[in-house]
Protein backbone atom coordinates (compact mmCIF):
# COMPACT_ATOMS: atom_id res chain seq x y z
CA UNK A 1 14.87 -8.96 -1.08
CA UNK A 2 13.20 -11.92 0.68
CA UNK A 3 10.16 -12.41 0.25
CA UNK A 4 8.06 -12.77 2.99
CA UNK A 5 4.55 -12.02 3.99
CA UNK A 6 5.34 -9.22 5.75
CA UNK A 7 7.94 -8.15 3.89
CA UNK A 8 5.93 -8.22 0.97
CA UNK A 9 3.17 -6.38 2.86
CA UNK A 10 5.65 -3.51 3.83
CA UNK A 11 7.17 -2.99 0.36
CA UNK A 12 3.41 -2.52 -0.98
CA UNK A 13 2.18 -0.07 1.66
CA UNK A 14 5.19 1.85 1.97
CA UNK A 15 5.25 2.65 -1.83
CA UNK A 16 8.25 -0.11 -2.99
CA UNK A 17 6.13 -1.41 -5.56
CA UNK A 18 8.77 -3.16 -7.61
CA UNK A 19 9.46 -5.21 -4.34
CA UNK A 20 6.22 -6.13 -4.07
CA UNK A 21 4.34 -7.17 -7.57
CA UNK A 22 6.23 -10.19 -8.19
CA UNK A 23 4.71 -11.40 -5.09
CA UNK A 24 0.95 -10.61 -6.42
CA UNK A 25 -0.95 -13.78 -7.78
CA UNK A 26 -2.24 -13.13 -11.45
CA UNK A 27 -5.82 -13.43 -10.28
CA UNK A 28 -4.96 -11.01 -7.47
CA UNK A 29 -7.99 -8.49 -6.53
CA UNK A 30 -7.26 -5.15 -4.97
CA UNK A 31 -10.38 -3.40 -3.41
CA UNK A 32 -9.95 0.60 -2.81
CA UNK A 33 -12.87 0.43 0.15
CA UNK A 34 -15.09 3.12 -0.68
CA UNK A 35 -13.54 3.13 -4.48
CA UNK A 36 -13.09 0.48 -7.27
CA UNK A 37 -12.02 -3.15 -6.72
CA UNK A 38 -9.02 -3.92 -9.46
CA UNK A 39 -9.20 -7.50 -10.57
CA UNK A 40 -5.87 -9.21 -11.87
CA UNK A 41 -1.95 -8.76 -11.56
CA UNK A 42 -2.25 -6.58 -14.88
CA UNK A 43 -4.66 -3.62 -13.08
CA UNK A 44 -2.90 -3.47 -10.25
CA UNK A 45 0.44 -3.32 -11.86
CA UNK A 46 -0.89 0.07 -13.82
CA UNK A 47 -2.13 1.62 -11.16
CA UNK A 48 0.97 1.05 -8.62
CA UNK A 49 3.02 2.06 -11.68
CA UNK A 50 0.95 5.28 -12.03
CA UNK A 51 0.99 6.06 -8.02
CA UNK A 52 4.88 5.30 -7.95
CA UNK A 53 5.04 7.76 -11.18
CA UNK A 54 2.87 10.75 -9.02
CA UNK A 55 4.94 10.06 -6.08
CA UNK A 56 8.25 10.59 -7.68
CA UNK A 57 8.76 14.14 -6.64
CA UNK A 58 6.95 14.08 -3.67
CA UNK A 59 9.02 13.24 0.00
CA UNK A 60 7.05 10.78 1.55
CA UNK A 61 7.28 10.17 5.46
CA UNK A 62 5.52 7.77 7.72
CA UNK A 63 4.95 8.57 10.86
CA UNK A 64 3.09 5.58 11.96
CA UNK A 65 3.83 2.05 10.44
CA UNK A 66 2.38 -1.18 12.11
CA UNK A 67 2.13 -4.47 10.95
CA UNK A 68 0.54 -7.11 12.08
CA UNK A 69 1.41 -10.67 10.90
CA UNK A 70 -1.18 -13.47 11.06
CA UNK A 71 -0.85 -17.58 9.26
CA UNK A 72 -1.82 -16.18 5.72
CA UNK A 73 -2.60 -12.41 6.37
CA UNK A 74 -0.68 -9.03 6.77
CA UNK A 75 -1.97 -5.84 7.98
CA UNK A 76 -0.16 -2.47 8.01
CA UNK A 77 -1.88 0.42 10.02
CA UNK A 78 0.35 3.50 8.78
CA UNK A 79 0.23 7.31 8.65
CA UNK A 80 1.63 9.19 5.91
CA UNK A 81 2.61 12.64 4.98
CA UNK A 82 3.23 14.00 1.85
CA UNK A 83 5.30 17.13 0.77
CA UNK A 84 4.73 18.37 -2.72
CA UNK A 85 7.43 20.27 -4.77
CA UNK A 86 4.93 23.47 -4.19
CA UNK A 87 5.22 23.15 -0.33
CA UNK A 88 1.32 21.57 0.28
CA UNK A 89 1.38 18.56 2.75
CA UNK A 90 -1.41 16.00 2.70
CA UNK A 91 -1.71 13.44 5.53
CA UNK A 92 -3.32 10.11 5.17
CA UNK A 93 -4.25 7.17 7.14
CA UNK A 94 -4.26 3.77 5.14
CA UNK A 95 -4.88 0.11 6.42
CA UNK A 96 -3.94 -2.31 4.29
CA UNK A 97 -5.47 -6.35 4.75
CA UNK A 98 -3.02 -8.48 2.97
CA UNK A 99 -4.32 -12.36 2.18
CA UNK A 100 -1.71 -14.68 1.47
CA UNK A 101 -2.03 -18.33 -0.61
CA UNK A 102 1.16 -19.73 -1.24
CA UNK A 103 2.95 -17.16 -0.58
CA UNK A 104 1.43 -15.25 -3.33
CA UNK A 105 -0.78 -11.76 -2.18
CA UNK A 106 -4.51 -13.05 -3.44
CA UNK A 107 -6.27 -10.10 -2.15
CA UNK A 108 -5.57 -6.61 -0.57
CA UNK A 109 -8.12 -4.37 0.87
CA UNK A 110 -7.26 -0.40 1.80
CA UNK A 111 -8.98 1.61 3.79
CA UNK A 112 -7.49 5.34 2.99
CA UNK A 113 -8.69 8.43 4.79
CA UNK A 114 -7.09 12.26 4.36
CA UNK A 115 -6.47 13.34 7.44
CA UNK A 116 -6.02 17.06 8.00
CA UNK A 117 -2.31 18.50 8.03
CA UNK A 118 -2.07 18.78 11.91
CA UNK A 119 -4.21 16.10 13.24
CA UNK A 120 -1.90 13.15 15.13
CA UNK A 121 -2.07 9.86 14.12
């Protein structure tokens, strides 16, 4: 895969970690607004490795996915819905702020809200 900003940026937020964390800087910082902020390549690598892991058996669909591309910054505006093995569906609307230093990601900040089954995004 090349590797981009923005491709980069669209591997992360659409769940293809393993195309993504070569690209993160080792010093990388992650913040989950409203959550925890990870701090280094190593903490983010668990956790992606953990979300891939939960998201194995579930079908995930986008049905919104923009991206914006700026000199040394990425943002993806997405919608999501998930189907679980037992039939539940959760929706959620992420925007992810990609910041770029050598074409390494240095910092990412989500914004993630559940949205309810039906609403449109």
């Amino acid at each position: 895969m090349e590797s981009t900003m923005e491709s980069v940026a669209r591997a992360f937020s659409s769940h293809r970690f393993e195309d993504s964390l070569p690209q993160l800087d080792d010093d990388v910082a992650w913040e989950l607004v409203g959550g925890e902020e990870l701090r280094g390549k190593a903490a983010v690598v668990d956790v992606c490795t953990s979300l891939a892991r939960d998201l194995e058996d579930v079908q995930t669909s986008f049905d919104q996915f923009r991206v914006v591309v700026a000199p040394d910054s990425v943002v993806v505006d997405s919608v999501a819905s998930y189907l679980a093995t037992d039939g539940s569906i959760s929706r959620v609307a992420s925007c992810d702020i990609y910041d770029f230093a050598d074409g390494r990601v240095v910092r990412i900040r989500s914004y993630n809200v559940e949205l309810a089954p039906d609403t449109a995004g």
